[in-house]
Protein backbone atom coordinates (compact mmCIF):
# COMPACT_ATOMS: atom_id res chain seq x y z
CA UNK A 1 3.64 -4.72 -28.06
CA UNK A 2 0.41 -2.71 -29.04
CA UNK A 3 -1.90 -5.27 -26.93
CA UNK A 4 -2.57 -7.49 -24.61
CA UNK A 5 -5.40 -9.59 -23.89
CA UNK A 6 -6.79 -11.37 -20.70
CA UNK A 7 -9.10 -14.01 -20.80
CA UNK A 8 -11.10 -15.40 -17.34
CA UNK A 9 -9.72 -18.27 -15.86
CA UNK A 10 -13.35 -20.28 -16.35
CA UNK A 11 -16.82 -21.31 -14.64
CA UNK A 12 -15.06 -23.03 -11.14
CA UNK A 13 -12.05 -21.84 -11.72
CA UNK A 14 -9.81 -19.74 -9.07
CA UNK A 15 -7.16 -17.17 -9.91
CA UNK A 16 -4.65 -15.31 -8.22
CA UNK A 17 -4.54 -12.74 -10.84
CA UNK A 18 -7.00 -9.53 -10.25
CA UNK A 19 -7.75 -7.35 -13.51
CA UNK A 20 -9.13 -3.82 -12.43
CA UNK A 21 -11.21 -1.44 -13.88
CA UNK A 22 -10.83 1.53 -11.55
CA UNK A 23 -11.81 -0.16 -8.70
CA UNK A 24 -14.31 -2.86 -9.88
CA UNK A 25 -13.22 -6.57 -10.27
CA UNK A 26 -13.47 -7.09 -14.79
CA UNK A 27 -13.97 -10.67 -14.46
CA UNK A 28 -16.00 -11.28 -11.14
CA UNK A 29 -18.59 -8.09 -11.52
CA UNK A 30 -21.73 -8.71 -13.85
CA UNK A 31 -21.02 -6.74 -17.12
CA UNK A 32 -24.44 -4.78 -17.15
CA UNK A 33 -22.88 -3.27 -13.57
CA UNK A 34 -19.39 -2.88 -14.77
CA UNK A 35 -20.48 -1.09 -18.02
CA UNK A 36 -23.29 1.53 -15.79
CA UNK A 37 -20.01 2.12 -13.64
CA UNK A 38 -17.84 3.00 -16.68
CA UNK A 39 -20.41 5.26 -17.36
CA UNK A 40 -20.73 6.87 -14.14
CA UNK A 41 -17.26 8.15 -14.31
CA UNK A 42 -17.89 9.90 -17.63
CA UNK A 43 -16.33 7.23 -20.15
CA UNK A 44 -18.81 6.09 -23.15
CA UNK A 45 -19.38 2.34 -23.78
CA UNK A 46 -20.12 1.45 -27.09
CA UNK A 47 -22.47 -1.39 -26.80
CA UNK A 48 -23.23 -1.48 -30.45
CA UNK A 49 -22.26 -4.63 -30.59
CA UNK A 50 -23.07 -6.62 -27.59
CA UNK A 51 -20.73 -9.42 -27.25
CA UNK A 52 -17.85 -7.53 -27.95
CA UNK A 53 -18.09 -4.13 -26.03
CA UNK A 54 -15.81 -1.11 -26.45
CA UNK A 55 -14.37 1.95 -24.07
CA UNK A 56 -12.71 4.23 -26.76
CA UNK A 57 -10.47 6.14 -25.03
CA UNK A 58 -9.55 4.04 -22.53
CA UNK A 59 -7.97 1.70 -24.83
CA UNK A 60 -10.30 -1.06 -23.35
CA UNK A 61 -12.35 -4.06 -25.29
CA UNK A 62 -14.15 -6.44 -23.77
CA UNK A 63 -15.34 -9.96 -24.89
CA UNK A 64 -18.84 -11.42 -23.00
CA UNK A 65 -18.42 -14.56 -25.74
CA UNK A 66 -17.70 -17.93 -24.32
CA UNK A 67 -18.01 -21.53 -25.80
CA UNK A 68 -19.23 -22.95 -22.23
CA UNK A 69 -21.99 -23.96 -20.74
CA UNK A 70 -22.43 -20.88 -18.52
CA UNK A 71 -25.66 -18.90 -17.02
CA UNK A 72 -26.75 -15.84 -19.23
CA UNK A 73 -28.56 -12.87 -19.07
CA UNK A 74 -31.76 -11.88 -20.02
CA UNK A 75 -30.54 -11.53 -23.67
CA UNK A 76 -28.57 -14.89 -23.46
CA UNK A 77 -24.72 -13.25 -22.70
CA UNK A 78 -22.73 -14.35 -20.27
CA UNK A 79 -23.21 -12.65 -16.97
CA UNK A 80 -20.05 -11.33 -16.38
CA UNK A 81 -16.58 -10.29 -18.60
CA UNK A 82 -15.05 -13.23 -20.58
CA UNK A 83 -12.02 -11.26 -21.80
CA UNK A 84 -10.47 -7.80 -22.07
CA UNK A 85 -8.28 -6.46 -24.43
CA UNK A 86 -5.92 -3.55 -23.04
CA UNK A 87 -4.36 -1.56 -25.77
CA UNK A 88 -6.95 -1.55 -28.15
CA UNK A 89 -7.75 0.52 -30.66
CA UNK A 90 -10.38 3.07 -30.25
């Protein structure tokens, strides 16, 4: 296996299942405030392209595309993490 990817359960939707990034919530903590902590501890995020942002070296993607009817952002992205993709290339 060289990946593995999580997607969020869903607008309403409940899970059981916690995905950490250190020690913030991927899925439940808006995006803009998940990225500024990566960045706190030293790791770059490539934001180069928005709805698909990277970690290289951490072996983390992340997906903020969704085909729901969910509240954006400013620049129309969903607020939080839709997906993350642990193993990923850098």
């Amino acid at each position: 296996m060289t990946a593995i990817e999580l997607w969020w359960p869903g607008a309403g939707r409940v899970s059981s299942t916690r995905v950490l990034l250190d020690e913030d919530e991927v899925f439940t903590t808006p995006a803009q405030e998940l990225f500024a902590r990566a960045v706190g501890r030293g790791w770059r995020v490539d934001m180069s392209q928005p709805e698909y942002p990277v970690i290289p070296g951490v072996s983390l993607a992340f997906t903020r595309q969704t085909s729901r009817d969910i509240e954006g952002d400013a620049d129309g992205l969903p607020r939080c993490v839709t997906s993350v993709l642990v193993g990923a290339k850098d």
